[in-house]
PDB file of N, CA and C in Angstrom:
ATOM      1  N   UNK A   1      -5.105 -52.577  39.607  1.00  0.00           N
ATOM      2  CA  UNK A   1      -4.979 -52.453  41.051  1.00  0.00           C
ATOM      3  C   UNK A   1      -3.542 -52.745  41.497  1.00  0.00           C
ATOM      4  N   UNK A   2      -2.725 -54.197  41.268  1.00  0.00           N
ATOM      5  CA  UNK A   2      -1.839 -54.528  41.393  1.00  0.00           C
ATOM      6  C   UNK A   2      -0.381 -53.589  40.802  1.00  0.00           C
ATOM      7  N   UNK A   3      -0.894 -52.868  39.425  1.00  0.00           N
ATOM      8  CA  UNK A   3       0.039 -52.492  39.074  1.00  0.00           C
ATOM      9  C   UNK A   3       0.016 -51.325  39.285  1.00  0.00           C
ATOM     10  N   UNK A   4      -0.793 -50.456  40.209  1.00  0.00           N
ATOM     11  CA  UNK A   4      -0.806 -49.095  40.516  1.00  0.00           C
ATOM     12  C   UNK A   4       0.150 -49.000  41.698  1.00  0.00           C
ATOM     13  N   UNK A   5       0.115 -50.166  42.792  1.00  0.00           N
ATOM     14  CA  UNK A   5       0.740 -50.305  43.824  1.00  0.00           C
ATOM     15  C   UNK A   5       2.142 -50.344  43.690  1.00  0.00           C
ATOM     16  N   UNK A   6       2.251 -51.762  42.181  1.00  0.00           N
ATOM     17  CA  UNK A   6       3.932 -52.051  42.053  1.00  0.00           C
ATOM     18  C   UNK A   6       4.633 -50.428  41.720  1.00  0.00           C
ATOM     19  N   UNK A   7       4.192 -49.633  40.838  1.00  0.00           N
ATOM     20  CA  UNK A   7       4.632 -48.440  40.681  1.00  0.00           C
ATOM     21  C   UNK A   7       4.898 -47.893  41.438  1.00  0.00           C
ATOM     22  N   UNK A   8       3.917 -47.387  42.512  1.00  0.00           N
ATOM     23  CA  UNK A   8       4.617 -46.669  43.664  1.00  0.00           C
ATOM     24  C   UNK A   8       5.218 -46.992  44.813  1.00  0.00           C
ATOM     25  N   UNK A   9       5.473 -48.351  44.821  1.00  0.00           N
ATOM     26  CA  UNK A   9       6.322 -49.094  45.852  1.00  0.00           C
ATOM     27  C   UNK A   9       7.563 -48.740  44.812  1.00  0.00           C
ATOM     28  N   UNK A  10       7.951 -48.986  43.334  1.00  0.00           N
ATOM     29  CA  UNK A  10       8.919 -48.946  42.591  1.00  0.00           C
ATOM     30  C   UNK A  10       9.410 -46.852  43.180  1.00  0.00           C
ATOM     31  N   UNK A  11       8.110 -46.531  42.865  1.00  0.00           N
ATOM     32  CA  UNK A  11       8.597 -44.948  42.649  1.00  0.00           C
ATOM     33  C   UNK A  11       9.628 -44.771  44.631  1.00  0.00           C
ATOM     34  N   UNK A  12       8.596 -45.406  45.166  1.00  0.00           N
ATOM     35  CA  UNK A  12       9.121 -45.365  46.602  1.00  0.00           C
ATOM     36  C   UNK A  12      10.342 -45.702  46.799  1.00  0.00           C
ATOM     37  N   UNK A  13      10.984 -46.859  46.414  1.00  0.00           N
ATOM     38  CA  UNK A  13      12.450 -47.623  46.416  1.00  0.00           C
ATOM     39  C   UNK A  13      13.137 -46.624  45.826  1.00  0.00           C
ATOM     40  N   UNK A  14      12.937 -46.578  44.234  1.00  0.00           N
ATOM     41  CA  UNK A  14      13.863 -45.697  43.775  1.00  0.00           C
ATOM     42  C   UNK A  14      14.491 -44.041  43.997  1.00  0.00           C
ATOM     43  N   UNK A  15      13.519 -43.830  45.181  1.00  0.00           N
ATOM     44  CA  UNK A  15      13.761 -42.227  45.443  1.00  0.00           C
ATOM     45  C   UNK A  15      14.666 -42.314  46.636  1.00  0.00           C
ATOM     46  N   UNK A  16      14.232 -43.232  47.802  1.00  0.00           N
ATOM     47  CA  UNK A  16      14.671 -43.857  48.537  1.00  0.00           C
ATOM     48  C   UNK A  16      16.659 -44.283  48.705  1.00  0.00           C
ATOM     49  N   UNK A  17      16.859 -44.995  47.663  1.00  0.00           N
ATOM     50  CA  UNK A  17      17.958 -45.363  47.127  1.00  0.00           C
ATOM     51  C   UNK A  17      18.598 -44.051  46.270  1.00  0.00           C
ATOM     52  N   UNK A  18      17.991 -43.390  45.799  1.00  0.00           N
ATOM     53  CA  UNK A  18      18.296 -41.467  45.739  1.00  0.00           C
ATOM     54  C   UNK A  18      18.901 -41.001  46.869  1.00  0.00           C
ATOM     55  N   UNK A  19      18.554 -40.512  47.788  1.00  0.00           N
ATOM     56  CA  UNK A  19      18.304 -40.250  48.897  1.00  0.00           C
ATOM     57  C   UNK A  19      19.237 -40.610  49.574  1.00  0.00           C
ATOM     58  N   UNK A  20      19.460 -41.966  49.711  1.00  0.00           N
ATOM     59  CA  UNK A  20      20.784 -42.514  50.262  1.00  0.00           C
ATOM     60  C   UNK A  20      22.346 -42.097  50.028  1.00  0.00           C
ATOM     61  N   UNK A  21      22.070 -42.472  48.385  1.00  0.00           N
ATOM     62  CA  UNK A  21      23.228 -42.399  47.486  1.00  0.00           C
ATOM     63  C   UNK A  21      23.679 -40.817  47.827  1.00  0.00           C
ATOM     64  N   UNK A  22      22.215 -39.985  47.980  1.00  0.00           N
ATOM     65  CA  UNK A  22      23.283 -38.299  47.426  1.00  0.00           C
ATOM     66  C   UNK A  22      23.245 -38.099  49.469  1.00  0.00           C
ATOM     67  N   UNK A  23      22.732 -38.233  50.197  1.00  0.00           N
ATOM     68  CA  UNK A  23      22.957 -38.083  51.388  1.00  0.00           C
ATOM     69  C   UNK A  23      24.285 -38.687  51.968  1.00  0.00           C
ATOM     70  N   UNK A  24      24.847 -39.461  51.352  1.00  0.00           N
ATOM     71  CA  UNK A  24      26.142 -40.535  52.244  1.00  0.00           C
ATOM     72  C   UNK A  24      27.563 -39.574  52.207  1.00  0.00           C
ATOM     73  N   UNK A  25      28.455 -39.051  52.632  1.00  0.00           N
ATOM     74  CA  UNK A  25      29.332 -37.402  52.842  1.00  0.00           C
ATOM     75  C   UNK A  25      30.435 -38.698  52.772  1.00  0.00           C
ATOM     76  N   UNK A  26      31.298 -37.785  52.444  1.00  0.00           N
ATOM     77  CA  UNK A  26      32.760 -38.187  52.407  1.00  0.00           C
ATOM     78  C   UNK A  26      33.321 -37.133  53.877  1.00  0.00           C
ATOM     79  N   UNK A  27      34.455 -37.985  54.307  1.00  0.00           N
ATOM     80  CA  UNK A  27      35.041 -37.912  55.332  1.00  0.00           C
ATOM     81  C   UNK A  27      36.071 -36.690  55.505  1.00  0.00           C
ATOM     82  N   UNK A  28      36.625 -35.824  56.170  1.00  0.00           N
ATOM     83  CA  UNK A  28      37.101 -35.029  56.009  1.00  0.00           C
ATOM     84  C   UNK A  28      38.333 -34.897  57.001  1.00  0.00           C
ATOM     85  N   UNK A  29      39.111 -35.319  57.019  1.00  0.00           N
ATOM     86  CA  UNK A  29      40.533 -35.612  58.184  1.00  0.00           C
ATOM     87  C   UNK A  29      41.371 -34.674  58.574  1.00  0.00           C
ATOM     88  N   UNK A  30      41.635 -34.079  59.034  1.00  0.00           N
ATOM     89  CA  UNK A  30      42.416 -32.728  59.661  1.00  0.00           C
ATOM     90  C   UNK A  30      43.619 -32.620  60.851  1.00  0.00           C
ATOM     91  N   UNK A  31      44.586 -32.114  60.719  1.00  0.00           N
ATOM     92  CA  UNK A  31      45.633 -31.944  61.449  1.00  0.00           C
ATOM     93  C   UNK A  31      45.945 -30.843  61.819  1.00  0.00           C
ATOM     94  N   UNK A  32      46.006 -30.157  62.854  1.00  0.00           N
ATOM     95  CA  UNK A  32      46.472 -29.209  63.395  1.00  0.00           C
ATOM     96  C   UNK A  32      48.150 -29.146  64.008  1.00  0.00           C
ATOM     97  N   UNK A  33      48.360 -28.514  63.892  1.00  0.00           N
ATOM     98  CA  UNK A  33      49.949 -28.212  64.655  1.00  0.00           C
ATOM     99  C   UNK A  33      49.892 -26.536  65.339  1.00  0.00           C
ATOM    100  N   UNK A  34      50.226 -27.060  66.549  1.00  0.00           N
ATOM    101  CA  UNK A  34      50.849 -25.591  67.248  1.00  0.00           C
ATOM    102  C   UNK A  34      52.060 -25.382  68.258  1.00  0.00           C
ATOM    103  N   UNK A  35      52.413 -24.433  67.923  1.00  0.00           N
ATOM    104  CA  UNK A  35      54.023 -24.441  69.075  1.00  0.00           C
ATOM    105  C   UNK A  35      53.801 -23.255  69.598  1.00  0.00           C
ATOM    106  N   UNK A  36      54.595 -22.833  70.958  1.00  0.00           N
ATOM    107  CA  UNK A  36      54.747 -21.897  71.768  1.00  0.00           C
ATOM    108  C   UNK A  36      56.058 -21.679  71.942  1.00  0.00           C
ATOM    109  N   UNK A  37      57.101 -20.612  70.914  1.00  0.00           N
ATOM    110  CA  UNK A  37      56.185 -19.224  70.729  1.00  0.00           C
ATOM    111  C   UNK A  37      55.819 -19.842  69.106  1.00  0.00           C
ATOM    112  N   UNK A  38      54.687 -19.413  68.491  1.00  0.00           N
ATOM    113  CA  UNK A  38      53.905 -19.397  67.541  1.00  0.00           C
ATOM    114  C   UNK A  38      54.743 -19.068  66.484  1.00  0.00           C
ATOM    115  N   UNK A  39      54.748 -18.909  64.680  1.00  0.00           N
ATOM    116  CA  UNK A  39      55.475 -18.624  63.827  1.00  0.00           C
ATOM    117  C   UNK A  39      56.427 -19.569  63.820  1.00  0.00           C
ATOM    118  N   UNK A  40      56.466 -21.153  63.806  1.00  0.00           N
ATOM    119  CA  UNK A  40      57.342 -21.867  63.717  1.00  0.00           C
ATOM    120  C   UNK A  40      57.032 -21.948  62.391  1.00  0.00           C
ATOM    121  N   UNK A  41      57.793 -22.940  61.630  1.00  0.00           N
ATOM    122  CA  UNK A  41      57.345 -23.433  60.429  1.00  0.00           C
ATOM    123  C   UNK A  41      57.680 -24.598  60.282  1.00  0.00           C
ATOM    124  N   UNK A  42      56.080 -25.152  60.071  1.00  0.00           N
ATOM    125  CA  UNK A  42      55.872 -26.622  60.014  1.00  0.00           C
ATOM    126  C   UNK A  42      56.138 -27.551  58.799  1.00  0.00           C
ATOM    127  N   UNK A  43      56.867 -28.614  59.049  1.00  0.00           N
ATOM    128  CA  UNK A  43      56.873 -29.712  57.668  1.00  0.00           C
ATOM    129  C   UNK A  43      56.259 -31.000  58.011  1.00  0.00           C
ATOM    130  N   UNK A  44      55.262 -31.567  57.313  1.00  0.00           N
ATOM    131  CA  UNK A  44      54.886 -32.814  57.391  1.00  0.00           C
ATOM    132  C   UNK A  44      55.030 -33.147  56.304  1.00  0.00           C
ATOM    133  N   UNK A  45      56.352 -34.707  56.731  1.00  0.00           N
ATOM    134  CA  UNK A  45      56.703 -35.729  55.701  1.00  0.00           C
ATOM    135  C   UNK A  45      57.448 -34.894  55.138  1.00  0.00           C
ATOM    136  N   UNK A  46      58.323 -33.900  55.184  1.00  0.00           N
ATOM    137  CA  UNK A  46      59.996 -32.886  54.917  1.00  0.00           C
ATOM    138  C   UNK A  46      58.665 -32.105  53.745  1.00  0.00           C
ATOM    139  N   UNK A  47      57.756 -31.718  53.972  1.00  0.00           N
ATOM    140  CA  UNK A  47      56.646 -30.936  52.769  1.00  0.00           C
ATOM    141  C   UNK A  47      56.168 -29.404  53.539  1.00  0.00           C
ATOM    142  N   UNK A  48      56.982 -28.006  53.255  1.00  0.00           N
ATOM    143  CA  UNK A  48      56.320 -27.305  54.323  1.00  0.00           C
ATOM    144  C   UNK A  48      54.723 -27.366  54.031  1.00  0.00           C
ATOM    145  N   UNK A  49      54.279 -27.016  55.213  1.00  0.00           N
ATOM    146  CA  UNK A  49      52.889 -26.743  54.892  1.00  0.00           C
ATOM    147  C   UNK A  49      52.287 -25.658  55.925  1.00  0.00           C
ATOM    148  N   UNK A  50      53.334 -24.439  56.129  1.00  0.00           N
ATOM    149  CA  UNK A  50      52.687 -23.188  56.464  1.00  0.00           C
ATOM    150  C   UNK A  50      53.029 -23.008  57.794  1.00  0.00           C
ATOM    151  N   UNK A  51      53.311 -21.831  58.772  1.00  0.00           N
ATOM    152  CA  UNK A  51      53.596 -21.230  59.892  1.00  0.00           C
ATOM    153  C   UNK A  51      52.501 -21.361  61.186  1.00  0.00           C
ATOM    154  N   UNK A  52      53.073 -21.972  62.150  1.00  0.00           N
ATOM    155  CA  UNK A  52      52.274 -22.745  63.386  1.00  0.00           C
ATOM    156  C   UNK A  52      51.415 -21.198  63.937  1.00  0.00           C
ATOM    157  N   UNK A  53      50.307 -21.560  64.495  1.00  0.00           N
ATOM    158  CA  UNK A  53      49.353 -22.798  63.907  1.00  0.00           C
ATOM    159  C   UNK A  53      48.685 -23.092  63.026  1.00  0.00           C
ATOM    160  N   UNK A  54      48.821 -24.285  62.322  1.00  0.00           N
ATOM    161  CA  UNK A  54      48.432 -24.444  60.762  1.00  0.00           C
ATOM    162  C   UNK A  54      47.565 -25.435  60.926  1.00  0.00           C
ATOM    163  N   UNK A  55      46.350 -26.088  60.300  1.00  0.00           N
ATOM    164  CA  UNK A  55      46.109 -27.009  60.069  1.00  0.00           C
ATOM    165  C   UNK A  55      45.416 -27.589  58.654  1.00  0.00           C
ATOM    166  N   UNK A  56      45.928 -28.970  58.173  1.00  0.00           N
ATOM    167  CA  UNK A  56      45.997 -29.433  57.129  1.00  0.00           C
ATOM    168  C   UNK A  56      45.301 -30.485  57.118  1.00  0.00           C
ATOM    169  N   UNK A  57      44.756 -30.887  55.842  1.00  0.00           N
ATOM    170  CA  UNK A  57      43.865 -32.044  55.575  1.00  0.00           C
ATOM    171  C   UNK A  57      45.207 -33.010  55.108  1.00  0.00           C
ATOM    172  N   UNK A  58      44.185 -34.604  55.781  1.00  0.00           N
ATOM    173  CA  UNK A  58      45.233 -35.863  55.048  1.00  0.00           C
ATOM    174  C   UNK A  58      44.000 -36.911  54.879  1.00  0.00           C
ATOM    175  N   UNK A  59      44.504 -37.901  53.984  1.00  0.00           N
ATOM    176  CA  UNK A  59      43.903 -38.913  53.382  1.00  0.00           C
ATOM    177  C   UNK A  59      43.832 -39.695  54.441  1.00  0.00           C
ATOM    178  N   UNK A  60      45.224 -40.224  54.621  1.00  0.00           N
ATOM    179  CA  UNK A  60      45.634 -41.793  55.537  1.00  0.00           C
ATOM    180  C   UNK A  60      45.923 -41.496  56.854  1.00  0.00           C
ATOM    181  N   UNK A  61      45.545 -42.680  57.546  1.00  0.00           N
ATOM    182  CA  UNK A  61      45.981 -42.501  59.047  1.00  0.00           C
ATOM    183  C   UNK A  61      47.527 -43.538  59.037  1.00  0.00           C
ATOM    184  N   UNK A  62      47.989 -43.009  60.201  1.00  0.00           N
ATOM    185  CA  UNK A  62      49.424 -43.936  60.283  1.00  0.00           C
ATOM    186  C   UNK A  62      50.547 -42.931  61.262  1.00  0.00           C
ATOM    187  N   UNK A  63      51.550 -42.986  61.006  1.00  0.00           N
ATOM    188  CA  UNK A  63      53.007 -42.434  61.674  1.00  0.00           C
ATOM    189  C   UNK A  63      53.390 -41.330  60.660  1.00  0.00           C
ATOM    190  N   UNK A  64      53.441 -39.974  61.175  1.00  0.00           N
ATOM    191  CA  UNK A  64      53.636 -38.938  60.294  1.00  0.00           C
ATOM    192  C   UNK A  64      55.018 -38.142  61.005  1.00  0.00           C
ATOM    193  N   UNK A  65      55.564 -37.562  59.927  1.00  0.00           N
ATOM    194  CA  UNK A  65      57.099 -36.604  60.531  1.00  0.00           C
ATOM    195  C   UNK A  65      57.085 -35.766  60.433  1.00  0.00           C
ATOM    196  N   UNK A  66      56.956 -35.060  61.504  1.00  0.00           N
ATOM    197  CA  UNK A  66      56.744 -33.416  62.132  1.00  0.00           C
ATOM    198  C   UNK A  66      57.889 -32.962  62.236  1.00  0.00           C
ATOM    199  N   UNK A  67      58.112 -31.540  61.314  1.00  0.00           N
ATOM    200  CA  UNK A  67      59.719 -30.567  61.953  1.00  0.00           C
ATOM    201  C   UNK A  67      59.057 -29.487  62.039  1.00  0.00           C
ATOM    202  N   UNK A  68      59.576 -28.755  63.004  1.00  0.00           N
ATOM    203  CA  UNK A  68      58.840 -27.422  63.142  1.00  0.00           C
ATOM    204  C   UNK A  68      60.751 -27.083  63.959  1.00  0.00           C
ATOM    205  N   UNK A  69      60.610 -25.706  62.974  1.00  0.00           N
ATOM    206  CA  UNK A  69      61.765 -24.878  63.113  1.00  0.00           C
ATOM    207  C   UNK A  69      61.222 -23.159  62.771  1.00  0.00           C
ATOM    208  N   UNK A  70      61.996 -22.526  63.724  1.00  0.00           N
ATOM    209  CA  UNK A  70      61.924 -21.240  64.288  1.00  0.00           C
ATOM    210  C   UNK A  70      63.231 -20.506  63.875  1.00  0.00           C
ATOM    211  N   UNK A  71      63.141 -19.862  62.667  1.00  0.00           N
ATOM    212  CA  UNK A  71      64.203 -18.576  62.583  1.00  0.00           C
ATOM    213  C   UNK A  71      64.014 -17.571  62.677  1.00  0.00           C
ATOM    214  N   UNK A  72      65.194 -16.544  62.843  1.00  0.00           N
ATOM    215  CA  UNK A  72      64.993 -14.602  63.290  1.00  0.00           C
ATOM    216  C   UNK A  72      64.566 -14.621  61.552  1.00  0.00           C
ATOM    217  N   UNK A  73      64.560 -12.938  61.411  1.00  0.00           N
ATOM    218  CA  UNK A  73      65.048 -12.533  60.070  1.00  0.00           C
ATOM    219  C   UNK A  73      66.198 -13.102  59.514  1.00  0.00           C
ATOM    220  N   UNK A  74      67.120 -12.926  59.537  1.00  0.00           N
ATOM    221  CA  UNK A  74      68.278 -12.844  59.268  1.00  0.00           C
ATOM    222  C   UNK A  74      68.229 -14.720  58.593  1.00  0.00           C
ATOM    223  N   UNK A  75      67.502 -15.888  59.174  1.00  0.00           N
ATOM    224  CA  UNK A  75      67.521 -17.134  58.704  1.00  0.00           C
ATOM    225  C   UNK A  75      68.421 -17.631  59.958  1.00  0.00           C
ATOM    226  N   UNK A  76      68.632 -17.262  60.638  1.00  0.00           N
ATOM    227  CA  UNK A  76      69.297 -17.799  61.808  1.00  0.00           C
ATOM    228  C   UNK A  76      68.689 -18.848  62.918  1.00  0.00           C
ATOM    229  N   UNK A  77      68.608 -19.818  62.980  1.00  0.00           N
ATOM    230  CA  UNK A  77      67.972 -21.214  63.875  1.00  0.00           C
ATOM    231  C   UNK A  77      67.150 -20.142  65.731  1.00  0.00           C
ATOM    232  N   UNK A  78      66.165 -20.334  65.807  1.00  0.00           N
ATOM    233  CA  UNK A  78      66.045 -19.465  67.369  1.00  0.00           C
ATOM    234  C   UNK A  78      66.475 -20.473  68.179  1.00  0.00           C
ATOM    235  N   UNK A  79      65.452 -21.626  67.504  1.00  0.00           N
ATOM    236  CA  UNK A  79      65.345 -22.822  68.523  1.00  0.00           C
ATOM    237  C   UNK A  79      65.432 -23.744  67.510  1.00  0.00           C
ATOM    238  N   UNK A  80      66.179 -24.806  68.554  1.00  0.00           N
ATOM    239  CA  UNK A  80      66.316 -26.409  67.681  1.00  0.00           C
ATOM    240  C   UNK A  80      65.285 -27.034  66.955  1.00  0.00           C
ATOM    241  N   UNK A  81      65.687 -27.309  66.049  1.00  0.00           N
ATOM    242  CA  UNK A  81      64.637 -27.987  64.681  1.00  0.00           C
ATOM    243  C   UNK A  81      64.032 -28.963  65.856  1.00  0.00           C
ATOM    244  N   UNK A  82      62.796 -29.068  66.084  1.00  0.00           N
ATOM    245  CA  UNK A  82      62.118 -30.271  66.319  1.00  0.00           C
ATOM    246  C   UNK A  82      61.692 -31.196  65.756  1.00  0.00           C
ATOM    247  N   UNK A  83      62.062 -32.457  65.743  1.00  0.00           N
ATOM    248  CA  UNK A  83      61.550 -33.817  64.632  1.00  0.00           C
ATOM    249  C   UNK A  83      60.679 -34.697  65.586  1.00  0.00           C
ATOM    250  N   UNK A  84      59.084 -35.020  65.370  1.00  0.00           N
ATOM    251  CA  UNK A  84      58.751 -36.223  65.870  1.00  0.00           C
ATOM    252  C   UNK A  84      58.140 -36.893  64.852  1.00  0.00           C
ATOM    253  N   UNK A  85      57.920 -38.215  65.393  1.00  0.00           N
ATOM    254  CA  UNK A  85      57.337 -39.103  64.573  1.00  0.00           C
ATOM    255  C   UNK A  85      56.100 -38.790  65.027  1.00  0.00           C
ATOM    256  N   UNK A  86      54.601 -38.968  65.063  1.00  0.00           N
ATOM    257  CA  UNK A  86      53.255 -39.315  65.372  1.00  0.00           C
ATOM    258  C   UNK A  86      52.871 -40.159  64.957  1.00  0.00           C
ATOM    259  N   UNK A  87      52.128 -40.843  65.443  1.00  0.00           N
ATOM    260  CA  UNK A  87      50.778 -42.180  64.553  1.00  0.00           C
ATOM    261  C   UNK A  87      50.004 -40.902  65.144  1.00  0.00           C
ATOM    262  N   UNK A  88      49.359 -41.105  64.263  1.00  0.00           N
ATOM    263  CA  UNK A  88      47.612 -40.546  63.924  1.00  0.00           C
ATOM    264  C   UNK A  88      46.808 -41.859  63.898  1.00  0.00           C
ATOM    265  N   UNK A  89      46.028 -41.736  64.851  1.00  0.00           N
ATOM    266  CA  UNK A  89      45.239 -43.142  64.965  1.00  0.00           C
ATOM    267  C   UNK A  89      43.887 -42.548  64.535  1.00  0.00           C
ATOM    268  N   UNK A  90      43.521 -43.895  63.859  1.00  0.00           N
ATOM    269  CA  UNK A  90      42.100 -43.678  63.461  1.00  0.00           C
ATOM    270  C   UNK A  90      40.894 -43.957  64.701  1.00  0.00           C
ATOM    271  N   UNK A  91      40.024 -42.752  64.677  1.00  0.00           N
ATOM    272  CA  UNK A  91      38.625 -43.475  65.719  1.00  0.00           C
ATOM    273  C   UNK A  91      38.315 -44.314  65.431  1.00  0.00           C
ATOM    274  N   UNK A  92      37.281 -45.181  66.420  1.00  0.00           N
ATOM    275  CA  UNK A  92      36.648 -46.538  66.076  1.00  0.00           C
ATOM    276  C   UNK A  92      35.738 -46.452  65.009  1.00  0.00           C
ATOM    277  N   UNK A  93      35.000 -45.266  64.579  1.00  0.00           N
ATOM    278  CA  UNK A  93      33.917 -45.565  63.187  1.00  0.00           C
ATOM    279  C   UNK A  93      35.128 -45.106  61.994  1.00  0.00           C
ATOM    280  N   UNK A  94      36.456 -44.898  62.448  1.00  0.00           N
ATOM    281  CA  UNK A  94      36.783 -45.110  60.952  1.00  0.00           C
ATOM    282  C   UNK A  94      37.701 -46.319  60.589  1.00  0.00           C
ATOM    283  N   UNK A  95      36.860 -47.751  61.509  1.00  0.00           N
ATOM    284  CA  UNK A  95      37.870 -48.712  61.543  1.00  0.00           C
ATOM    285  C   UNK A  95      36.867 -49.628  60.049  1.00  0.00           C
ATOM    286  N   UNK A  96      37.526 -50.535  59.626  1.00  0.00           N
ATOM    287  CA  UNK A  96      37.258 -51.253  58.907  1.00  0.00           C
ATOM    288  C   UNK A  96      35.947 -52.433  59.604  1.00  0.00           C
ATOM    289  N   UNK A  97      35.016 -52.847  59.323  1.00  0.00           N
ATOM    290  CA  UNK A  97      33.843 -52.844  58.474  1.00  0.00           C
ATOM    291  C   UNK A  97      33.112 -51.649  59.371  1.00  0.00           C
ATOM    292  N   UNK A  98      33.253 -51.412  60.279  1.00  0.00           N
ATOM    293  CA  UNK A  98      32.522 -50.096  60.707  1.00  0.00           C
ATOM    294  C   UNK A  98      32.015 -48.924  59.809  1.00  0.00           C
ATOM    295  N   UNK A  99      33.406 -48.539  59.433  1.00  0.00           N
ATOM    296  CA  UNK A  99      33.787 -47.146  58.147  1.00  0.00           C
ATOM    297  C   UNK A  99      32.423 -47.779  57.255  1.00  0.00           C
ATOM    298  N   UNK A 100      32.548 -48.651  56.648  1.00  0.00           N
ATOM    299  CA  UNK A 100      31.892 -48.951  55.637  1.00  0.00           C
ATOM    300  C   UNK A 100      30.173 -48.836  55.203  1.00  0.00           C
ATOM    301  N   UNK A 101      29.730 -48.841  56.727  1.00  0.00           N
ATOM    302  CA  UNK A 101      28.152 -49.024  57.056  1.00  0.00           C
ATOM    303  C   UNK A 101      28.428 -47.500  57.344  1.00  0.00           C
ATOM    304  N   UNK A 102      28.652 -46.691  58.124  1.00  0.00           N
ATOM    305  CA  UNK A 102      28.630 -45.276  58.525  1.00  0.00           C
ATOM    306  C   UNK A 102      29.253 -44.095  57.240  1.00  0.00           C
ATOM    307  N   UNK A 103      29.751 -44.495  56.256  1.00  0.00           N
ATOM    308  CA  UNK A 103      30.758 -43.658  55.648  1.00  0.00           C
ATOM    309  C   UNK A 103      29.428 -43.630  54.351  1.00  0.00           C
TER     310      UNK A 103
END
């Protein structure tokens, strides 16, 4: 009697804890960049990463360095190299112990 129950309380937990484990997603972080007029070409952290508007996946949140520069054919500057810094701030569920219970 007893041990028909422990089994399927066992079978219950362990599917359970299945379930969890393959249901829990990894996070997916994304950056967009766009300029007006369009066809700039973007560098984050001096790394191109493709003609505005682009957007790119990142790991870390923090202060990132944006250049976005615009030439003719010819390689000739249209418009002034733009440099900013950004923080990319993290939302509140991806703050520390939060992240941890939700992630």
């Amino acid at each position: 009697m007893y041990g028909q129950l422990f089994k399927q309380i066992t079978r219950f937990v362990i599917t359970g804890l299945f379930w969890c484990a393959t249901l829990c997603g990894c996070v997916l972080r994304s950056l967009t960049v766009d300029s007006h007029p369009p066809g700039a070409v973007v560098y984050l952290d001096d790394k191109p990463i493709g003609e505005t508007p682009v957007t790119t996946e990142f790991t870390y949140y923090g202060t990132r360095k944006i250049t976005l520069e615009k030439t003719d054919a010819e390689g000739r500057l249209l418009y002034e190299r733009k440099i900013a810094y950004e923080k990319i701030k993290a939302p509140v569920y991806q703050i520390f112990p939060i992240d941890f219970f939700l992630n």
